[in-house]
PDB file of N, CA and C in Angstrom:
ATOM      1  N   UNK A   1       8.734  -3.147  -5.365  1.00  0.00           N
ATOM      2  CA  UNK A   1       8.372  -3.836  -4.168  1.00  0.00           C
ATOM      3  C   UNK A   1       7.361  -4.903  -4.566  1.00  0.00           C
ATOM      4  N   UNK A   2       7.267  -6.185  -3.635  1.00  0.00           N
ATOM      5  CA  UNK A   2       6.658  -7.048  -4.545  1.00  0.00           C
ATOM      6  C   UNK A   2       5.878  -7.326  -2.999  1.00  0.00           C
ATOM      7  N   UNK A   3       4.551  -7.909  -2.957  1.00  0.00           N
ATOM      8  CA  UNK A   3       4.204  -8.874  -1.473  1.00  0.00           C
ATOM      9  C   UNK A   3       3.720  -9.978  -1.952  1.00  0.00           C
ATOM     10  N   UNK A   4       3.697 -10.923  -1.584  1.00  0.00           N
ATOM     11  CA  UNK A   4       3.056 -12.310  -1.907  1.00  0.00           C
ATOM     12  C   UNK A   4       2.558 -12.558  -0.275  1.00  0.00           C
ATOM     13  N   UNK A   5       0.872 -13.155  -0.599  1.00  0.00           N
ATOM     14  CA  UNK A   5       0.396 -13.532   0.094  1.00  0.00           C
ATOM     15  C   UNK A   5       0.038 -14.964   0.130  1.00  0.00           C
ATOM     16  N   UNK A   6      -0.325 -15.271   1.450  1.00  0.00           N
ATOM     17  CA  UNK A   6      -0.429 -16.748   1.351  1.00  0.00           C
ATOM     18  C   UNK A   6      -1.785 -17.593   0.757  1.00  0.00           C
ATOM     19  N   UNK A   7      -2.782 -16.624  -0.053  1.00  0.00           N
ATOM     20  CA  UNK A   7      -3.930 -17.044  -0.607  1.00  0.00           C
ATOM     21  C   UNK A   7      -3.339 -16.837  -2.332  1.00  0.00           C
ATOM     22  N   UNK A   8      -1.950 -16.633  -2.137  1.00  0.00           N
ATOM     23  CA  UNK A   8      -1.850 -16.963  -3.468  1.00  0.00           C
ATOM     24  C   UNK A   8      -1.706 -15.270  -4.137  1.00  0.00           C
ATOM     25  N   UNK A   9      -2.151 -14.461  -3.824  1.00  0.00           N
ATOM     26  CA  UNK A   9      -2.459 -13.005  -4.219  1.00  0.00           C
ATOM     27  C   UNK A   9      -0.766 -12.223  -4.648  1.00  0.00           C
ATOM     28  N   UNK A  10       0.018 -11.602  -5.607  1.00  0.00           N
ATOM     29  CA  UNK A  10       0.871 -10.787  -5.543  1.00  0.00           C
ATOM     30  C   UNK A  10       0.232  -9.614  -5.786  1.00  0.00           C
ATOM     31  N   UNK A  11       1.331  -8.663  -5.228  1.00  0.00           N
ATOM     32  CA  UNK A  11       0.938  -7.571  -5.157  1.00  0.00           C
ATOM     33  C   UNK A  11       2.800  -6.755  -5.599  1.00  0.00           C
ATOM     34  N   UNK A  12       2.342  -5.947  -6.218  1.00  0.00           N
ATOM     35  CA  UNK A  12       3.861  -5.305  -7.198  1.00  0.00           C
ATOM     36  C   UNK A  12       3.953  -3.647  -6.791  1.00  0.00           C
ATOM     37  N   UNK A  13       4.553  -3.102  -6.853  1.00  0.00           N
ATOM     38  CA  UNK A  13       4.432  -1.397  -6.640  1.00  0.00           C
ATOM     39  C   UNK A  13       5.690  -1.078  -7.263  1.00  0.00           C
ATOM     40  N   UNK A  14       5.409   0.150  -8.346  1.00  0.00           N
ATOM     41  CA  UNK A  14       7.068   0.026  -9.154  1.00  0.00           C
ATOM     42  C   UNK A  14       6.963   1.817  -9.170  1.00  0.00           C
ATOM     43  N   UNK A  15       7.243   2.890  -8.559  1.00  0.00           N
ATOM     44  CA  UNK A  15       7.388   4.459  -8.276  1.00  0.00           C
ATOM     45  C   UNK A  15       8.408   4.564  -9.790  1.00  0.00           C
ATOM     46  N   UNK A  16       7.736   5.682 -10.598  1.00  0.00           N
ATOM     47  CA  UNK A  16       8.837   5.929 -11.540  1.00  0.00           C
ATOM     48  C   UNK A  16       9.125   7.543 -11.057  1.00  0.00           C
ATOM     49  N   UNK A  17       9.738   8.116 -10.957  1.00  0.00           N
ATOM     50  CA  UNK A  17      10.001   9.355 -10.130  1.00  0.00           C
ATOM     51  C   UNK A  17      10.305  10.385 -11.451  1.00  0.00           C
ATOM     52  N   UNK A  18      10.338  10.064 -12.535  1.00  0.00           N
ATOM     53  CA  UNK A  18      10.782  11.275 -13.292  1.00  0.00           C
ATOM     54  C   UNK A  18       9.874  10.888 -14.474  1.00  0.00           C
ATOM     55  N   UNK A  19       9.083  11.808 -14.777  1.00  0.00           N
ATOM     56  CA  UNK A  19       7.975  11.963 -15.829  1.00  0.00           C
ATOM     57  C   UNK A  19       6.870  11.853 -15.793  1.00  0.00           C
ATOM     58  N   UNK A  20       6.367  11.680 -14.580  1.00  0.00           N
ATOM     59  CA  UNK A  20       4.955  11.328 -13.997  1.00  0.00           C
ATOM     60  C   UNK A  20       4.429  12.781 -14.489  1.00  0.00           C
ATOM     61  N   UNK A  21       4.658  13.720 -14.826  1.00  0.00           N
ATOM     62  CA  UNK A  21       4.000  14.644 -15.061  1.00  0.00           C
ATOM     63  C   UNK A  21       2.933  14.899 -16.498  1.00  0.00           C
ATOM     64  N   UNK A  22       3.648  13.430 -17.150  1.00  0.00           N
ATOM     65  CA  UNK A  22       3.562  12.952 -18.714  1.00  0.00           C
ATOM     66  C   UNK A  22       2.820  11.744 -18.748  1.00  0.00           C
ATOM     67  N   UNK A  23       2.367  11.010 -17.724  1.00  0.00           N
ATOM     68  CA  UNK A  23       2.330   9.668 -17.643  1.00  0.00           C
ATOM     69  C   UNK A  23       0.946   9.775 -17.101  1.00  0.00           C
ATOM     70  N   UNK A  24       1.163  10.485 -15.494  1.00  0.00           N
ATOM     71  CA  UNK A  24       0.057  10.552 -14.873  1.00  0.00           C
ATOM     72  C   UNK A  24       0.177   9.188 -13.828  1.00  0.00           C
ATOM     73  N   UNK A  25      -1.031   9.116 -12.938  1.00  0.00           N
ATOM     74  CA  UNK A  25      -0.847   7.935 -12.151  1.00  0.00           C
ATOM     75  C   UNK A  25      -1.877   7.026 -12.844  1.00  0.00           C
ATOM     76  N   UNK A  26      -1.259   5.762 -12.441  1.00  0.00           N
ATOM     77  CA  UNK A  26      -2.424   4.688 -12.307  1.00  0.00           C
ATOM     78  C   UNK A  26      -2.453   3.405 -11.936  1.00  0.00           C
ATOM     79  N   UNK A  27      -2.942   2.502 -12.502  1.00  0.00           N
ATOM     80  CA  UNK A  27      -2.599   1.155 -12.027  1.00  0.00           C
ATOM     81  C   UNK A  27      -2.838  -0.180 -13.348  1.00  0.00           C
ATOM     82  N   UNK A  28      -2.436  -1.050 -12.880  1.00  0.00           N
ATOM     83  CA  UNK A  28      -3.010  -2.370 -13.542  1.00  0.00           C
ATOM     84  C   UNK A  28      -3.198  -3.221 -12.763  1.00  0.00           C
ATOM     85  N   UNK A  29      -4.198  -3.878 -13.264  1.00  0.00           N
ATOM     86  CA  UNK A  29      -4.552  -5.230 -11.743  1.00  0.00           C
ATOM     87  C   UNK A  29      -5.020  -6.266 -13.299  1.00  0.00           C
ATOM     88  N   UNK A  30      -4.260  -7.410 -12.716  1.00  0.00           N
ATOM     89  CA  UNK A  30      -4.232  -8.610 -13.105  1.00  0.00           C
ATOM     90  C   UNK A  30      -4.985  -9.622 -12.667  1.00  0.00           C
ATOM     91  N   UNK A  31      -5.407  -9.528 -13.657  1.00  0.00           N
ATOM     92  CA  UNK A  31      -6.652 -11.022 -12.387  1.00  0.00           C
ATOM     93  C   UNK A  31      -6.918 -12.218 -13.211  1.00  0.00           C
ATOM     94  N   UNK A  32      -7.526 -13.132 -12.787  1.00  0.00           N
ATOM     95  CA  UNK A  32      -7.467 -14.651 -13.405  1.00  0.00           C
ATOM     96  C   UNK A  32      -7.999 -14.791 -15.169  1.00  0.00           C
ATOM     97  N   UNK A  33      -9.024 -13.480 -15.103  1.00  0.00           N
ATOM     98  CA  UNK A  33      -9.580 -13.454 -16.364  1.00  0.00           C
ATOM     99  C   UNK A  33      -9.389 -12.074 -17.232  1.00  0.00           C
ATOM    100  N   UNK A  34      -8.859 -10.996 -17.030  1.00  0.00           N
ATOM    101  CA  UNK A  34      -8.450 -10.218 -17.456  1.00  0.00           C
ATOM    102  C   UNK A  34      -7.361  -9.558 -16.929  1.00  0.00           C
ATOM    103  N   UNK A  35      -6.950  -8.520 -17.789  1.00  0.00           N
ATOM    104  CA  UNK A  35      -5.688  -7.214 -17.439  1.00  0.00           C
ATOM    105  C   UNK A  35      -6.701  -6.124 -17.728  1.00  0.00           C
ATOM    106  N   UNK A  36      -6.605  -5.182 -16.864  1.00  0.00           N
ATOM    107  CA  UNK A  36      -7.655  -3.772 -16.398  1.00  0.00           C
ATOM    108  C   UNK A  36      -6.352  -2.523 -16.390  1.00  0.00           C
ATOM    109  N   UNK A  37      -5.855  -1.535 -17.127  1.00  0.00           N
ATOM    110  CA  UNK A  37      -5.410  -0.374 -16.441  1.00  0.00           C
ATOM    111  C   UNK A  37      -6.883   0.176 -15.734  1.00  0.00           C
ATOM    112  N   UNK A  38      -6.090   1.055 -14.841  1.00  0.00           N
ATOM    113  CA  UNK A  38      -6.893   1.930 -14.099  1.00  0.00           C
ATOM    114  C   UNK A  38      -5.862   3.254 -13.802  1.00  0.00           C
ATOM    115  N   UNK A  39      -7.311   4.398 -14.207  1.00  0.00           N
ATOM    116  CA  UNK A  39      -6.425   5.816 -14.573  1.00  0.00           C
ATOM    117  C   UNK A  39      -7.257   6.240 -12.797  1.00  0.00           C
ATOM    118  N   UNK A  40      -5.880   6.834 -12.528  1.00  0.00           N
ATOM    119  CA  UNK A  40      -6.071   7.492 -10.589  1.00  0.00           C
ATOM    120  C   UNK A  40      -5.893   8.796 -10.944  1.00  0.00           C
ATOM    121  N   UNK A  41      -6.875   9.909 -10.611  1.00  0.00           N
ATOM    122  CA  UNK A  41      -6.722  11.032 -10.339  1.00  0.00           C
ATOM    123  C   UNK A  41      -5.269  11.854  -9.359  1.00  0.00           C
ATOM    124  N   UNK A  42      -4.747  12.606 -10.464  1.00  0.00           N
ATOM    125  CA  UNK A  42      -3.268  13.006  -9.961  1.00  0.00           C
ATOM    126  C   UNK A  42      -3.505  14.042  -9.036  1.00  0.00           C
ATOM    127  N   UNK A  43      -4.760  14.600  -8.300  1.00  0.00           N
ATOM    128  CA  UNK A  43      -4.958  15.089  -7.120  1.00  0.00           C
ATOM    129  C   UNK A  43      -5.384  14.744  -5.794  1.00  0.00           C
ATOM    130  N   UNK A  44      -5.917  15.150  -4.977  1.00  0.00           N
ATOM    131  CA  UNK A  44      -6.043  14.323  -3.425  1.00  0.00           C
ATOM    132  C   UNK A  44      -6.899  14.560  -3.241  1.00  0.00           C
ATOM    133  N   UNK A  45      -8.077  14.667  -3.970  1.00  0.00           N
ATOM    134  CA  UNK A  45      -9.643  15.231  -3.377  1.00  0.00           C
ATOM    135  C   UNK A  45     -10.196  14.253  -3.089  1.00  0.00           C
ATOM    136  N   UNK A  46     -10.314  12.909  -3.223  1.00  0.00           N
ATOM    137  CA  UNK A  46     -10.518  11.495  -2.794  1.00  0.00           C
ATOM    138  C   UNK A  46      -9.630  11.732  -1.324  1.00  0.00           C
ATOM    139  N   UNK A  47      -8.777  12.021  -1.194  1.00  0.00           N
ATOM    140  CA  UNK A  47      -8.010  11.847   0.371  1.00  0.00           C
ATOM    141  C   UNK A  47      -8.384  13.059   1.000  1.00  0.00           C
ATOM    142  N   UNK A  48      -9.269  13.972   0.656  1.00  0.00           N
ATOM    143  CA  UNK A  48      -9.221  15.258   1.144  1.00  0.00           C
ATOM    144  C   UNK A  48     -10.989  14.665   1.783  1.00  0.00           C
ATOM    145  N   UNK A  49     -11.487  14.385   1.201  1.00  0.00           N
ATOM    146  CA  UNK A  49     -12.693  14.231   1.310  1.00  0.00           C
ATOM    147  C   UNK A  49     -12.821  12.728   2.706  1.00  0.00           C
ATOM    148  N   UNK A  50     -12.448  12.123   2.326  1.00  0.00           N
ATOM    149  CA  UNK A  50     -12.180  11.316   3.428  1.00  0.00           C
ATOM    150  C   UNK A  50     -11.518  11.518   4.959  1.00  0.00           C
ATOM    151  N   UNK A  51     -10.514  12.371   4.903  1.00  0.00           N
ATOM    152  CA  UNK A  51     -10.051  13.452   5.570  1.00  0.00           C
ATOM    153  C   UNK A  51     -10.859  14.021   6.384  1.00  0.00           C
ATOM    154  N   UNK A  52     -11.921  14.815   5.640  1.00  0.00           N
ATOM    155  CA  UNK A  52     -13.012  15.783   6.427  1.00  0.00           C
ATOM    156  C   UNK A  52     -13.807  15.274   6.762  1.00  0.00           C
ATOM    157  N   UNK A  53     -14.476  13.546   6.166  1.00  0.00           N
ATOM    158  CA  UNK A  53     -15.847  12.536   6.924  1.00  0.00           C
ATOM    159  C   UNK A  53     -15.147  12.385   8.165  1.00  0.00           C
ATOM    160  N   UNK A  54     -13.995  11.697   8.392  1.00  0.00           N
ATOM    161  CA  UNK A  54     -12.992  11.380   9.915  1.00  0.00           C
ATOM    162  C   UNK A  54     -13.296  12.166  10.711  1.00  0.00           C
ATOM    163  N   UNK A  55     -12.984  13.892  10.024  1.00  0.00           N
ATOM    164  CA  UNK A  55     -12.790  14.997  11.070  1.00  0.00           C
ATOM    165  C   UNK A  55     -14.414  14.951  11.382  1.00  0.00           C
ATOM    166  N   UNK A  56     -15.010  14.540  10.976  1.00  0.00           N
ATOM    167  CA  UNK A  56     -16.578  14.981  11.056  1.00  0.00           C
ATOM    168  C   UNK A  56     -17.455  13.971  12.319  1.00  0.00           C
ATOM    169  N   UNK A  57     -16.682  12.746  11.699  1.00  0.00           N
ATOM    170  CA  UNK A  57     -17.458  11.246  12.166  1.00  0.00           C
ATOM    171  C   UNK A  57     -16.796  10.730  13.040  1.00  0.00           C
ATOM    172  N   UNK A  58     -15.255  11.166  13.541  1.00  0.00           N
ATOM    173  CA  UNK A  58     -14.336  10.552  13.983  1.00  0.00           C
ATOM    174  C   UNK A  58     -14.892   9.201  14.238  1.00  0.00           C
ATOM    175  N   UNK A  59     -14.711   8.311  12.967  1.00  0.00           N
ATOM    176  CA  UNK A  59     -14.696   7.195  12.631  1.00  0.00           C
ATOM    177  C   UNK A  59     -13.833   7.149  11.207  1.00  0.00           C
ATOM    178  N   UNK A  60     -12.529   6.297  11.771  1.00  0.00           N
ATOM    179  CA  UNK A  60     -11.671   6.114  10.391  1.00  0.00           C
ATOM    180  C   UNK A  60     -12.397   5.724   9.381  1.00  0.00           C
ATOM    181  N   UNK A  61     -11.292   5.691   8.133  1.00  0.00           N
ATOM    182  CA  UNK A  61     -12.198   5.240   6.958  1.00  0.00           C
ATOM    183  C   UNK A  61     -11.603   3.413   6.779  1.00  0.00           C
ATOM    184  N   UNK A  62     -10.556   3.155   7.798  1.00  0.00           N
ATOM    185  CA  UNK A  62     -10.346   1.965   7.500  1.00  0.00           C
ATOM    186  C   UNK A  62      -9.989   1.728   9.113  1.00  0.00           C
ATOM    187  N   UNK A  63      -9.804   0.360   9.366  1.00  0.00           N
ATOM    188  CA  UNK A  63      -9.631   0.036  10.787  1.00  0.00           C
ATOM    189  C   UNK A  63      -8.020   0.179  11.305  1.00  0.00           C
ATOM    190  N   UNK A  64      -8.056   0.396  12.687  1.00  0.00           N
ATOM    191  CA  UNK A  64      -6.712   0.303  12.943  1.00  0.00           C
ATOM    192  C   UNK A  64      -5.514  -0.912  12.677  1.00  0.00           C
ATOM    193  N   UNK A  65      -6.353  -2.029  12.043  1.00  0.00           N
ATOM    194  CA  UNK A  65      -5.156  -3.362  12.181  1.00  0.00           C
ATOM    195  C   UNK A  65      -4.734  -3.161  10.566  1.00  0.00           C
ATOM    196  N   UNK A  66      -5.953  -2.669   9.928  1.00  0.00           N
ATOM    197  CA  UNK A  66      -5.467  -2.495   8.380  1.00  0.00           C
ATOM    198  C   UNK A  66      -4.370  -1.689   8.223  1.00  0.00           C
ATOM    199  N   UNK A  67      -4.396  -0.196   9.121  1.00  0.00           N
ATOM    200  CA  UNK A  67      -3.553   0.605   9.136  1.00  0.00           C
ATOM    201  C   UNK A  67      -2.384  -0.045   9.561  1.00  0.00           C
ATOM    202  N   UNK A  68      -2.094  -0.784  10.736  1.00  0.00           N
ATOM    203  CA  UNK A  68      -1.347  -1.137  10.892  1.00  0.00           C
ATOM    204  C   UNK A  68      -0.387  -2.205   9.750  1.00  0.00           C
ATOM    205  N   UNK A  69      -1.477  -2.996   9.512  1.00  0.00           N
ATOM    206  CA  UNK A  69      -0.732  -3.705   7.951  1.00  0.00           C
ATOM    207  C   UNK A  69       0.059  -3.294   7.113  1.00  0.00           C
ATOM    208  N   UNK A  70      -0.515  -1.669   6.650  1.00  0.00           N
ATOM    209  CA  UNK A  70      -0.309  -1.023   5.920  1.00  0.00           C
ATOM    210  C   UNK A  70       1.591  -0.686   6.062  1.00  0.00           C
ATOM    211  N   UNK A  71       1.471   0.088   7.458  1.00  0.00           N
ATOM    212  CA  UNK A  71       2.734   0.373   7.450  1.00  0.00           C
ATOM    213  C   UNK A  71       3.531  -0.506   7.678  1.00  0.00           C
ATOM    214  N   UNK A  72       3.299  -1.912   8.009  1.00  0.00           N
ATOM    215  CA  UNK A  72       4.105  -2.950   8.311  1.00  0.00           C
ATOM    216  C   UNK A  72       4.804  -3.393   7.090  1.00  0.00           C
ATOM    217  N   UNK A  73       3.834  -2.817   5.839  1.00  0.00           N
ATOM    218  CA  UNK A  73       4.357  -3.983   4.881  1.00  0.00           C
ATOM    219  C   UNK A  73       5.526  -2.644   4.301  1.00  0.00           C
ATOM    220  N   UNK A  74       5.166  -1.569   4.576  1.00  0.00           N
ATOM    221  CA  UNK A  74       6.350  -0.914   3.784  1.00  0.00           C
ATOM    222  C   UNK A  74       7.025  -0.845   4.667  1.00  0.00           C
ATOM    223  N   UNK A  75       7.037  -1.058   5.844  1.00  0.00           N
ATOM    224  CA  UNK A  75       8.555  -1.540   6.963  1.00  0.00           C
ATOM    225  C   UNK A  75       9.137  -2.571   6.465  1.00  0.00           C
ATOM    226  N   UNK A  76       8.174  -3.540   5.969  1.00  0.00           N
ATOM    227  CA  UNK A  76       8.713  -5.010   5.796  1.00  0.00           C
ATOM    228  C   UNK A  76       9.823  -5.204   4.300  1.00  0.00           C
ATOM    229  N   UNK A  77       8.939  -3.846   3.338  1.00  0.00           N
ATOM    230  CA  UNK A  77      10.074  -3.555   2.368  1.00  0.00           C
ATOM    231  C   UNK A  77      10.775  -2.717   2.340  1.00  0.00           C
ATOM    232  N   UNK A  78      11.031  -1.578   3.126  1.00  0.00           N
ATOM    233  CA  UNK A  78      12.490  -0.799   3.636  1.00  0.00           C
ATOM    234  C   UNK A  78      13.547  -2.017   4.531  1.00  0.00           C
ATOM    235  N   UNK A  79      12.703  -2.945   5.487  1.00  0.00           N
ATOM    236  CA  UNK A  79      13.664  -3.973   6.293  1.00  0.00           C
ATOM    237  C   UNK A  79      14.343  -4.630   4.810  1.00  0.00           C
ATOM    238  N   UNK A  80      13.269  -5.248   3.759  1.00  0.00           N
ATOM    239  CA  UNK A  80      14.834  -5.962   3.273  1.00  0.00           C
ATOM    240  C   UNK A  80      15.443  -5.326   2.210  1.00  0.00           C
ATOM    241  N   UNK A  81      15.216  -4.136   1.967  1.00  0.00           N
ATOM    242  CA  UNK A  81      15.933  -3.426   1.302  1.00  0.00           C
ATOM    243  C   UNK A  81      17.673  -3.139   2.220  1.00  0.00           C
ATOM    244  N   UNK A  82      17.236  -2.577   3.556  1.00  0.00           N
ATOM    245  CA  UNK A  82      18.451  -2.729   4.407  1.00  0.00           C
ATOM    246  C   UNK A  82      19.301  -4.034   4.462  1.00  0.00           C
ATOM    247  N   UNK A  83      18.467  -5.100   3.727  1.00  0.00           N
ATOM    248  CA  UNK A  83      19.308  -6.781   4.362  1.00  0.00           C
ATOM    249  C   UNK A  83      19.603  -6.876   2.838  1.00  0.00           C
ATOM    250  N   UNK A  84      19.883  -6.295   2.049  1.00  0.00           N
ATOM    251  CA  UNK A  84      20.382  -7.133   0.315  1.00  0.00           C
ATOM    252  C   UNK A  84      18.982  -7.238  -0.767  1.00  0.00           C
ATOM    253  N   UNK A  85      17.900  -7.301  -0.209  1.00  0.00           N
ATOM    254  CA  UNK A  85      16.946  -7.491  -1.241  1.00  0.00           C
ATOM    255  C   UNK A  85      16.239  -8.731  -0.070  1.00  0.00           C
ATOM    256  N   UNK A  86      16.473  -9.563   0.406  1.00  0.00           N
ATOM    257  CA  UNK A  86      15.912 -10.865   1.424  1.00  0.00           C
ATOM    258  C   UNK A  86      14.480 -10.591   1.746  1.00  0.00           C
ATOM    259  N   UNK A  87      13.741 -11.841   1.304  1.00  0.00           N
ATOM    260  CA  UNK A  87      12.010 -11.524   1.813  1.00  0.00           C
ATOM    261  C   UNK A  87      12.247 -11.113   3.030  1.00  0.00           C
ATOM    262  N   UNK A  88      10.907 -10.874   3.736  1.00  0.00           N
ATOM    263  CA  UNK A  88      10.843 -10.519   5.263  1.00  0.00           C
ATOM    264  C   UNK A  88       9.631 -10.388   5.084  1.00  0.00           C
ATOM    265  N   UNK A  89       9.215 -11.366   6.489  1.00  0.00           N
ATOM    266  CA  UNK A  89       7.518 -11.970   6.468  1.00  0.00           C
ATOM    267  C   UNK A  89       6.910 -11.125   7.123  1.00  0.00           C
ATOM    268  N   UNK A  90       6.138 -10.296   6.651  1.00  0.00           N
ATOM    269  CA  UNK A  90       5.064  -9.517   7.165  1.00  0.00           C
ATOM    270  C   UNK A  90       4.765  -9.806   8.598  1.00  0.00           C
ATOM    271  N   UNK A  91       4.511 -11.137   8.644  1.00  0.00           N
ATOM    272  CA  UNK A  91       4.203 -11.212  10.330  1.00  0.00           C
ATOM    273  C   UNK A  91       5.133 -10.156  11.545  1.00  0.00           C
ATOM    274  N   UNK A  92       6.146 -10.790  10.719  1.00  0.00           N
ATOM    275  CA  UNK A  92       7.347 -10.203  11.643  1.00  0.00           C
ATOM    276  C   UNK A  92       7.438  -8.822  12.111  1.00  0.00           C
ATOM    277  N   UNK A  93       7.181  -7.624  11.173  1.00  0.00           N
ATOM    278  CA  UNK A  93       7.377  -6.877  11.450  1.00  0.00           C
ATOM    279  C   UNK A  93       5.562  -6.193  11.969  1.00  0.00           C
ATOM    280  N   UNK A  94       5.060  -7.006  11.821  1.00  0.00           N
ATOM    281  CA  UNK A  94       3.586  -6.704  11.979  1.00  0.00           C
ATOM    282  C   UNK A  94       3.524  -6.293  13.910  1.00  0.00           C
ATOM    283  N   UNK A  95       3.735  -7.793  14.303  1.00  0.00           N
ATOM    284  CA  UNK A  95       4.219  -8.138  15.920  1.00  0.00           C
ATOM    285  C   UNK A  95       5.275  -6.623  16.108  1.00  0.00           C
ATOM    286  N   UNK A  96       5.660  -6.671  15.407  1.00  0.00           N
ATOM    287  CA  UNK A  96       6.382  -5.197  16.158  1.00  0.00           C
ATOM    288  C   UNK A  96       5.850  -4.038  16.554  1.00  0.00           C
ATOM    289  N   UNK A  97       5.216  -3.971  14.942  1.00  0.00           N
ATOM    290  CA  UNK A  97       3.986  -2.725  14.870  1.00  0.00           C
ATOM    291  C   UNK A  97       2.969  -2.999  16.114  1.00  0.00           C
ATOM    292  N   UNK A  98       2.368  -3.589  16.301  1.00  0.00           N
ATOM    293  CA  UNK A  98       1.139  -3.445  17.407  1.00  0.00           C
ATOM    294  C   UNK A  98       1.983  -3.843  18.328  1.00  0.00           C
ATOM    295  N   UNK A  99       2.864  -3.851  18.857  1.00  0.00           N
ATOM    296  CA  UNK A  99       3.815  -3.788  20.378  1.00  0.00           C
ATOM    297  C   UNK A  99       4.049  -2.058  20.379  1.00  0.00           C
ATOM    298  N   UNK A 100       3.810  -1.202  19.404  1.00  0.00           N
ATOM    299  CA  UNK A 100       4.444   0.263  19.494  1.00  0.00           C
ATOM    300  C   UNK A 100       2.762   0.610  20.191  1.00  0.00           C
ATOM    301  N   UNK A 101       1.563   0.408  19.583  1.00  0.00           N
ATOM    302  CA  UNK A 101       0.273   0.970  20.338  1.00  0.00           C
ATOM    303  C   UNK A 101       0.409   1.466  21.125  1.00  0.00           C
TER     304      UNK A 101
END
């Protein structure tokens, strides 16, 4: 899955589903002056813990429009996965998302 933003920013996500048990998670971020891996803890105690401040503070840990972003953009890449591979502009399915509220 790829997003391109309009400040210029890509953003890539590539799931390998068989061997992660060998691999582990993580990331790379590319930036103007270096390449960084970054090693992610293969458990959820970072999401567990955040989890229980919410239940505590009921105050999210991120805002509702982010959330909403969030799932828009992996709507926006299941939508063109359904159409052949075809971009599909975030906006689009964004306006959908906050019409469901």
């Amino acid at each position: 899955m790829t997003g391109l933003w309009e400040n210029g920013r890509i953003g890539t996500y590539r799931g390998i589903r068989e061997h992660t048990h060998q691999t582990g998670f993580g990331a790379t971020v590319f930036g103007t002056k270096s390449i960084q891996p970054i090693s992610l803890p293969a458990d959820y105690e970072g999401l567990v813990v955040e989890i229980a401040r919410f239940f505590k503070t009921r105050q999210p840990p991120i805002s509702a429009d982010v959330t909403i972003e969030i799932f828009a953009f992996i709507e926006a890449a299941d939508e063109s996965k359904r159409m052949g591979g075809i971009p599909v502009a975030l906006a689009s399915v964004t306006e959908k998302a906050k019409g469901v509220r």
